[in-house]
PDB file of N, CA and C in Angstrom:
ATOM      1  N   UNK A   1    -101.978-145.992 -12.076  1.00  0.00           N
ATOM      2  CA  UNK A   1    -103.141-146.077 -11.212  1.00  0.00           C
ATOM      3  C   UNK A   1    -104.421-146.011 -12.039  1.00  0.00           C
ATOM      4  N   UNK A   2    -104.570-145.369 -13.261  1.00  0.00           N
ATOM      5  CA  UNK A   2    -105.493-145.258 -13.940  1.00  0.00           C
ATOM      6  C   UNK A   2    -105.916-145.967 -14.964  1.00  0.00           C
ATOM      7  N   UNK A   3    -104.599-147.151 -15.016  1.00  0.00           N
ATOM      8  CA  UNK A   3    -104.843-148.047 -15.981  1.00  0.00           C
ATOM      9  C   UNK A   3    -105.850-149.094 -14.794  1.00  0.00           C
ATOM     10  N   UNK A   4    -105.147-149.384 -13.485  1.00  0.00           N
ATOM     11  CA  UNK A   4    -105.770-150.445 -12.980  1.00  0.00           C
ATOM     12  C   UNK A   4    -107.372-150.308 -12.727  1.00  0.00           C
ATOM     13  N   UNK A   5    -107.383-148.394 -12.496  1.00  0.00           N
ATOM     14  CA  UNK A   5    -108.971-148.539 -12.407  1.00  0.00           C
ATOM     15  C   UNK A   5    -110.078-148.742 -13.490  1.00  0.00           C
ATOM     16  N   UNK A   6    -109.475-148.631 -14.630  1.00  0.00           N
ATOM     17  CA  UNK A   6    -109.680-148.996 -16.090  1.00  0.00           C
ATOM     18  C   UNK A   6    -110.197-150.396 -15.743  1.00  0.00           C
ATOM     19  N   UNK A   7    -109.172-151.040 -15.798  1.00  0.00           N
ATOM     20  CA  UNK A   7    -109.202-152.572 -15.693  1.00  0.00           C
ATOM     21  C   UNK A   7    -110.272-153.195 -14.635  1.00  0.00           C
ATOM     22  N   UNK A   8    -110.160-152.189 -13.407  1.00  0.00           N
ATOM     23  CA  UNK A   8    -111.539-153.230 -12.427  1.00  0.00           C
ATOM     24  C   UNK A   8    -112.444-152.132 -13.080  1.00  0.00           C
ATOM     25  N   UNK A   9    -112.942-151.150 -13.805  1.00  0.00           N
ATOM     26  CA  UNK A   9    -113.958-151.343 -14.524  1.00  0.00           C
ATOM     27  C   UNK A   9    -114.981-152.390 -15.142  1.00  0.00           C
ATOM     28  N   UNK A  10    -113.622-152.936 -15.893  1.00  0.00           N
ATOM     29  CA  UNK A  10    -113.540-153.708 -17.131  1.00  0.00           C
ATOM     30  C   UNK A  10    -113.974-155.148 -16.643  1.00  0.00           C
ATOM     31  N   UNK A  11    -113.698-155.113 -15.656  1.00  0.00           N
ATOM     32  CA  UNK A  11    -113.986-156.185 -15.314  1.00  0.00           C
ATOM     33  C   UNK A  11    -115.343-156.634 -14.844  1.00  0.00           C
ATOM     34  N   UNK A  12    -115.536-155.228 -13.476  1.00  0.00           N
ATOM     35  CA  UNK A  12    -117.328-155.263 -12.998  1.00  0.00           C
ATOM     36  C   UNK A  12    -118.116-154.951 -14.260  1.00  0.00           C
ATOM     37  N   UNK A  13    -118.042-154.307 -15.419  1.00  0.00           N
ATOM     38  CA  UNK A  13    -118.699-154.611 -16.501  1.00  0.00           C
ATOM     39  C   UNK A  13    -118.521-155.637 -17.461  1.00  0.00           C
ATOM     40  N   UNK A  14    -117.747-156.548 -17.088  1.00  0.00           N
ATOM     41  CA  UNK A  14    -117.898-158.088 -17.919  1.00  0.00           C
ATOM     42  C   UNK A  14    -118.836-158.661 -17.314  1.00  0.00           C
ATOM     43  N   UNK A  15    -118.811-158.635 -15.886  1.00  0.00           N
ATOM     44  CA  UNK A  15    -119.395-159.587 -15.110  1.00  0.00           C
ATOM     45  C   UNK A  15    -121.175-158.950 -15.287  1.00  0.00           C
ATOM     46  N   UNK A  16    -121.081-157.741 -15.299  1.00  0.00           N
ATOM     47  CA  UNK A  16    -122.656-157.249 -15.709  1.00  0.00           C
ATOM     48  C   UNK A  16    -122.864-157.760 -17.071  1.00  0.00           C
ATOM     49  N   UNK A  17    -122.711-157.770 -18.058  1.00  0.00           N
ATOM     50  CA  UNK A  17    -122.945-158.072 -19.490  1.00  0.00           C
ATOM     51  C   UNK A  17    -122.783-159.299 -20.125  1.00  0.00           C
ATOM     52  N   UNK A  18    -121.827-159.831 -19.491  1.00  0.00           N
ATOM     53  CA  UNK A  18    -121.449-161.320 -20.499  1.00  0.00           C
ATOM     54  C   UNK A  18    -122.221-162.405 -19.861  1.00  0.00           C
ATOM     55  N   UNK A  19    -123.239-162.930 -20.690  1.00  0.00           N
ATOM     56  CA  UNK A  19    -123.900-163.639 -19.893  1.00  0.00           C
ATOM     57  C   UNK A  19    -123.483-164.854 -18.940  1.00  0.00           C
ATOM     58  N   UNK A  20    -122.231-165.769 -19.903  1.00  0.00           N
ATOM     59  CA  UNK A  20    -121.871-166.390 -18.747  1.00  0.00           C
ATOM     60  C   UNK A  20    -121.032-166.324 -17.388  1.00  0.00           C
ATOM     61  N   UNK A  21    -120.176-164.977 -17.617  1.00  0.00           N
ATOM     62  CA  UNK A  21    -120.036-164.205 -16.319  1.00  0.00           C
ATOM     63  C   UNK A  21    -121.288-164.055 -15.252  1.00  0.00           C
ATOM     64  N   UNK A  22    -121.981-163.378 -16.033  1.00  0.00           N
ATOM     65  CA  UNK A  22    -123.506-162.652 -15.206  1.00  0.00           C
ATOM     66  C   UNK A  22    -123.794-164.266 -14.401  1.00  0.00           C
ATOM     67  N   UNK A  23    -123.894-165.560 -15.183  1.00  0.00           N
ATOM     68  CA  UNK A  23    -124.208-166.479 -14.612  1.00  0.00           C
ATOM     69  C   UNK A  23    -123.388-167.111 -12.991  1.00  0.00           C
ATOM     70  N   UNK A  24    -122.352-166.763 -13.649  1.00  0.00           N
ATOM     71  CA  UNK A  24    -121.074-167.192 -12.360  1.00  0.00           C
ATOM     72  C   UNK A  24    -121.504-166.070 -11.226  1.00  0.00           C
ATOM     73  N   UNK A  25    -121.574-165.300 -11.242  1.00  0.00           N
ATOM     74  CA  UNK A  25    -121.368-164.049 -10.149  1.00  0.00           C
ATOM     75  C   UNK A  25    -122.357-163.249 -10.750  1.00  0.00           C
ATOM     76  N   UNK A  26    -124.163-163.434 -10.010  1.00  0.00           N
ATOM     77  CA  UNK A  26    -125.041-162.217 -10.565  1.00  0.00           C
ATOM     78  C   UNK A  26    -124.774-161.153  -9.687  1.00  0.00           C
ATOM     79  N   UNK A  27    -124.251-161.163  -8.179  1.00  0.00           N
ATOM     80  CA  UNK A  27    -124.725-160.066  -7.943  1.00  0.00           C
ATOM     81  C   UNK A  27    -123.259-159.867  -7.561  1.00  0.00           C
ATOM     82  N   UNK A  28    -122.313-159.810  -7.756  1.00  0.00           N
ATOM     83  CA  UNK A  28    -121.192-159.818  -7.801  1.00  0.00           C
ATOM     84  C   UNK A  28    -120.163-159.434  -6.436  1.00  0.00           C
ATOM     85  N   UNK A  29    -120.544-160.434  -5.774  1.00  0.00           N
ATOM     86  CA  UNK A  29    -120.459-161.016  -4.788  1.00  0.00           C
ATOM     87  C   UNK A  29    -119.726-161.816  -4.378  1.00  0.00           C
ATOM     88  N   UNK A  30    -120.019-162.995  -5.358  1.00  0.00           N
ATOM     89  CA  UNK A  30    -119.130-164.365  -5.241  1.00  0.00           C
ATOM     90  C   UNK A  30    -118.191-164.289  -5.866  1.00  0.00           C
ATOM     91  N   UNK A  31    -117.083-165.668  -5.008  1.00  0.00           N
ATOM     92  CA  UNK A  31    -116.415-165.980  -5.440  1.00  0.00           C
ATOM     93  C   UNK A  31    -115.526-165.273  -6.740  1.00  0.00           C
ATOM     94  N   UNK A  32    -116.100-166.082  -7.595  1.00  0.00           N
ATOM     95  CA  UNK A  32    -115.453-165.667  -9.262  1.00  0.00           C
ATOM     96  C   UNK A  32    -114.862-164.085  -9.542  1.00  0.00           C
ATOM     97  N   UNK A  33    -116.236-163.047  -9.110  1.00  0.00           N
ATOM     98  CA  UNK A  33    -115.801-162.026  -9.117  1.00  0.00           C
ATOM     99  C   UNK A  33    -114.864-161.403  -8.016  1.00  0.00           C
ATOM    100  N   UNK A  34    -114.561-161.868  -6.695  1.00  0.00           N
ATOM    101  CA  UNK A  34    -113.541-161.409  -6.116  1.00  0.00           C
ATOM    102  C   UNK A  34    -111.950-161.809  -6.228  1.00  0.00           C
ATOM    103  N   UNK A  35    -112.352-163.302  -7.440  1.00  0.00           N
ATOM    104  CA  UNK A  35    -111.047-163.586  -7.223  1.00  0.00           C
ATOM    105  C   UNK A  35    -110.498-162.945  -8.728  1.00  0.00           C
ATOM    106  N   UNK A  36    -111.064-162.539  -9.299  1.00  0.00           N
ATOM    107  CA  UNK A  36    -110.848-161.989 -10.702  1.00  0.00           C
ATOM    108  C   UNK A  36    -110.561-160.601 -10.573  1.00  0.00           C
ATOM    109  N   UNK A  37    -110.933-159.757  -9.760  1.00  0.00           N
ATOM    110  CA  UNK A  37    -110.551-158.742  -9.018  1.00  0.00           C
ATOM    111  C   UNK A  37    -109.196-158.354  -7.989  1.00  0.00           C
ATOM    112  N   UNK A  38    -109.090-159.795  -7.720  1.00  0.00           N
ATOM    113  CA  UNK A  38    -107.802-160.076  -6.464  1.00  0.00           C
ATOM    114  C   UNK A  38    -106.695-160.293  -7.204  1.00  0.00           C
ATOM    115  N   UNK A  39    -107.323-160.753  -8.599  1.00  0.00           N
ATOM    116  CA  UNK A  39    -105.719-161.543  -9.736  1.00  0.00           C
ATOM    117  C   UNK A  39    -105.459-160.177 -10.366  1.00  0.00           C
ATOM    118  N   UNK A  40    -106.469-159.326 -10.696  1.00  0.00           N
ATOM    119  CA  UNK A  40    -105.993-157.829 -11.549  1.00  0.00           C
ATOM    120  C   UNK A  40    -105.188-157.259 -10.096  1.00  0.00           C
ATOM    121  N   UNK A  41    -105.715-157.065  -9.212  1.00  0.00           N
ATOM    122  CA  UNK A  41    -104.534-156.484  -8.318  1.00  0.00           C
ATOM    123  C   UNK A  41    -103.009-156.682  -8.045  1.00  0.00           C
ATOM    124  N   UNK A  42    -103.761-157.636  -8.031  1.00  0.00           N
ATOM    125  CA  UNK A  42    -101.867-159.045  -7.983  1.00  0.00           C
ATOM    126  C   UNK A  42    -101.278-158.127  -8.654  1.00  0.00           C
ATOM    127  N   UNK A  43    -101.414-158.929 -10.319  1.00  0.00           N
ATOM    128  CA  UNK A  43    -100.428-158.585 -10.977  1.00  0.00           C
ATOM    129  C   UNK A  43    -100.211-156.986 -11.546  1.00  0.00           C
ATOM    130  N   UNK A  44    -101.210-156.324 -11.285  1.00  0.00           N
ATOM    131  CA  UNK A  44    -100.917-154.470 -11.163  1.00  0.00           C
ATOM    132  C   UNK A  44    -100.128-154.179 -10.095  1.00  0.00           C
ATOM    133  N   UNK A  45     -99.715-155.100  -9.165  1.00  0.00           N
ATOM    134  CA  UNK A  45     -98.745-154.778  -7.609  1.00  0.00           C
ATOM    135  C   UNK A  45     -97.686-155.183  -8.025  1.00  0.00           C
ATOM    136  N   UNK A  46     -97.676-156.221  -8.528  1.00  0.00           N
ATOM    137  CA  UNK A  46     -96.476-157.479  -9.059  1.00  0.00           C
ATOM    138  C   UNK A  46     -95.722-156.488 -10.010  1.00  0.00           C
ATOM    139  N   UNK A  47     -96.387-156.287 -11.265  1.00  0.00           N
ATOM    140  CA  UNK A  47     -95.932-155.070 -12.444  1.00  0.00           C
ATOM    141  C   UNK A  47     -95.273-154.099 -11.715  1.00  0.00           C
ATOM    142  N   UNK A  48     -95.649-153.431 -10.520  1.00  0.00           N
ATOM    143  CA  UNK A  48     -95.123-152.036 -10.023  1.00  0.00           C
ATOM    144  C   UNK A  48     -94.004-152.381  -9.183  1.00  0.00           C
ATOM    145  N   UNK A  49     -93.985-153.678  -8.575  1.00  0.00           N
ATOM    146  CA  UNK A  49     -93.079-153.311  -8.052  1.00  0.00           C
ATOM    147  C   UNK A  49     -91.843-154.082  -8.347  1.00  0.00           C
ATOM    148  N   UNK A  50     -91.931-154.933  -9.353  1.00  0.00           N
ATOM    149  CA  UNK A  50     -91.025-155.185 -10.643  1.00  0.00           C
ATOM    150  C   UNK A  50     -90.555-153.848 -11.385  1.00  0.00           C
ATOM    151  N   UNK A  51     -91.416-153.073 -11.351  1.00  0.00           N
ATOM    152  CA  UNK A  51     -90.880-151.763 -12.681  1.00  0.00           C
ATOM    153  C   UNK A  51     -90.082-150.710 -11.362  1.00  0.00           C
ATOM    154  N   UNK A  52     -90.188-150.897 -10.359  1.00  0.00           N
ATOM    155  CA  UNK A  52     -89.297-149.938  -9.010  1.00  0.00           C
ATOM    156  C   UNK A  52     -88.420-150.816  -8.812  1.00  0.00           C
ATOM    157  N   UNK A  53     -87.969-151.862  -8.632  1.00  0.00           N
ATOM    158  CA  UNK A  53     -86.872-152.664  -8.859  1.00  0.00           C
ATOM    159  C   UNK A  53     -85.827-152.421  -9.955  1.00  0.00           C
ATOM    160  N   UNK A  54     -85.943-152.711 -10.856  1.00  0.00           N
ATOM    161  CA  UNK A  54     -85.948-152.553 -12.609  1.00  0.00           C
ATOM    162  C   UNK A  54     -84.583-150.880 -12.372  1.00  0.00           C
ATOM    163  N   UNK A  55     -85.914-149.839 -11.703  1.00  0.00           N
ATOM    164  CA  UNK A  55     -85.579-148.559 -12.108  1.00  0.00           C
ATOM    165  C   UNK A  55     -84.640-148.521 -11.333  1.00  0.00           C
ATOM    166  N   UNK A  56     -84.820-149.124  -9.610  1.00  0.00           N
ATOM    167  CA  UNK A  56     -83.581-148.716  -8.645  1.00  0.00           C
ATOM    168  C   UNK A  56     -82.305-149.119  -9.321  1.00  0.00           C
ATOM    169  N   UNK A  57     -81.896-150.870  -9.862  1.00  0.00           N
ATOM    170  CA  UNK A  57     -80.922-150.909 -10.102  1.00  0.00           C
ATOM    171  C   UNK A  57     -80.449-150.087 -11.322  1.00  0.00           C
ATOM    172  N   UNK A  58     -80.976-150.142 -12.257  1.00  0.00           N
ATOM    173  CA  UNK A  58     -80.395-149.154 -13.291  1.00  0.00           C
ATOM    174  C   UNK A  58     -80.136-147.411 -13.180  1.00  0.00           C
ATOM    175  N   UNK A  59     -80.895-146.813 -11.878  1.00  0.00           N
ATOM    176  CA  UNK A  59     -80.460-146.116 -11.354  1.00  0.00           C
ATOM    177  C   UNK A  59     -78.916-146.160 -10.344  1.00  0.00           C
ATOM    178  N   UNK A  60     -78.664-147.106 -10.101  1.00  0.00           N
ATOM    179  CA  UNK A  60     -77.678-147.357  -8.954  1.00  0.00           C
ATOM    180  C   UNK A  60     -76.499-147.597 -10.073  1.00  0.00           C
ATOM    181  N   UNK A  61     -76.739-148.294 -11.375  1.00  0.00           N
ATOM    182  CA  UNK A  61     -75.542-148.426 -11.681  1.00  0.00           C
ATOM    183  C   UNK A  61     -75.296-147.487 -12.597  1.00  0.00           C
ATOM    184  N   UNK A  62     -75.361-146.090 -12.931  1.00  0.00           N
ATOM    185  CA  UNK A  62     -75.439-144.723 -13.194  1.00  0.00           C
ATOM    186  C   UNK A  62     -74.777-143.762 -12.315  1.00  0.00           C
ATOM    187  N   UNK A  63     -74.363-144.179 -11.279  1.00  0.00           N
ATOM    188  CA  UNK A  63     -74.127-143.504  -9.823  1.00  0.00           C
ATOM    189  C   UNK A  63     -73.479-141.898 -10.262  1.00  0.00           C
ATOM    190  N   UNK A  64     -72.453-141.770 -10.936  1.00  0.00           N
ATOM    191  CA  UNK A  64     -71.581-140.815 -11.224  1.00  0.00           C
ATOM    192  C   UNK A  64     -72.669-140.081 -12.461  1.00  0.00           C
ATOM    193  N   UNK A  65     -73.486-140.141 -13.413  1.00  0.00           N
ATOM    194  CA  UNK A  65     -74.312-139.260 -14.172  1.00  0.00           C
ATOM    195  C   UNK A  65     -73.182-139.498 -15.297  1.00  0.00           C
ATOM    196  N   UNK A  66     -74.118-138.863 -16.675  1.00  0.00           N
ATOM    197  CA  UNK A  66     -73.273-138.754 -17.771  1.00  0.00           C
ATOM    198  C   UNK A  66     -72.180-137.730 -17.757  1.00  0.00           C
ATOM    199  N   UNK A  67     -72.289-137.145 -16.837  1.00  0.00           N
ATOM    200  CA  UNK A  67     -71.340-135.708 -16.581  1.00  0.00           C
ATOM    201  C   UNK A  67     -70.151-135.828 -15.811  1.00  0.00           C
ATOM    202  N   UNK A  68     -69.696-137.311 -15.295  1.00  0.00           N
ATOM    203  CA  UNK A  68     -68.771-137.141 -14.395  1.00  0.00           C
ATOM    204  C   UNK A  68     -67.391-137.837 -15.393  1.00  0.00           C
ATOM    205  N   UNK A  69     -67.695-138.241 -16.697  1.00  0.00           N
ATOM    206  CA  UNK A  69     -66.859-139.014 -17.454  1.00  0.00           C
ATOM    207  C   UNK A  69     -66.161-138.352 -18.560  1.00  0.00           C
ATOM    208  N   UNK A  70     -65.744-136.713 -18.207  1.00  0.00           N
ATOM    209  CA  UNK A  70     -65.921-136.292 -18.874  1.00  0.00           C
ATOM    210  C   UNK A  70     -64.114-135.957 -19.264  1.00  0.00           C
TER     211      UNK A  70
END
């Protein structure tokens, strides 16, 4: 969670500083900046819930623990 708020930092301060950002989206408003905002979400949702997938099955196929093979 603290990486993504990192990241839309990172981002509303590109769009303040880089001039041809600043040009696309001055008051950051438009377009450019919501959809650049909408794509860091995406794929910070996409990532998470790829990495809870990921964990369920490799949790599931563990079922018995290292302790039951014994």
């Amino acid at each position: 969670m603290s990486l993504y708020l990192n990241v839309f930092v990172l981002i509303v301060q590109l769009f303040q500083r880089v001039p041809a950002l600043k040009a696309l989206a001055p008051t950051q408003t438009e377009s450019p900046f919501v959809v650049s905002q909408l794509l860091a979400l995406t794929i910070f949702a996409a990532a998470t819930l790829l990495a809870v997938v990921r964990f369920r099955e490799e949790a599931s196929s563990r079922v018995g623990g290292p302790y039951l093979n014994v």
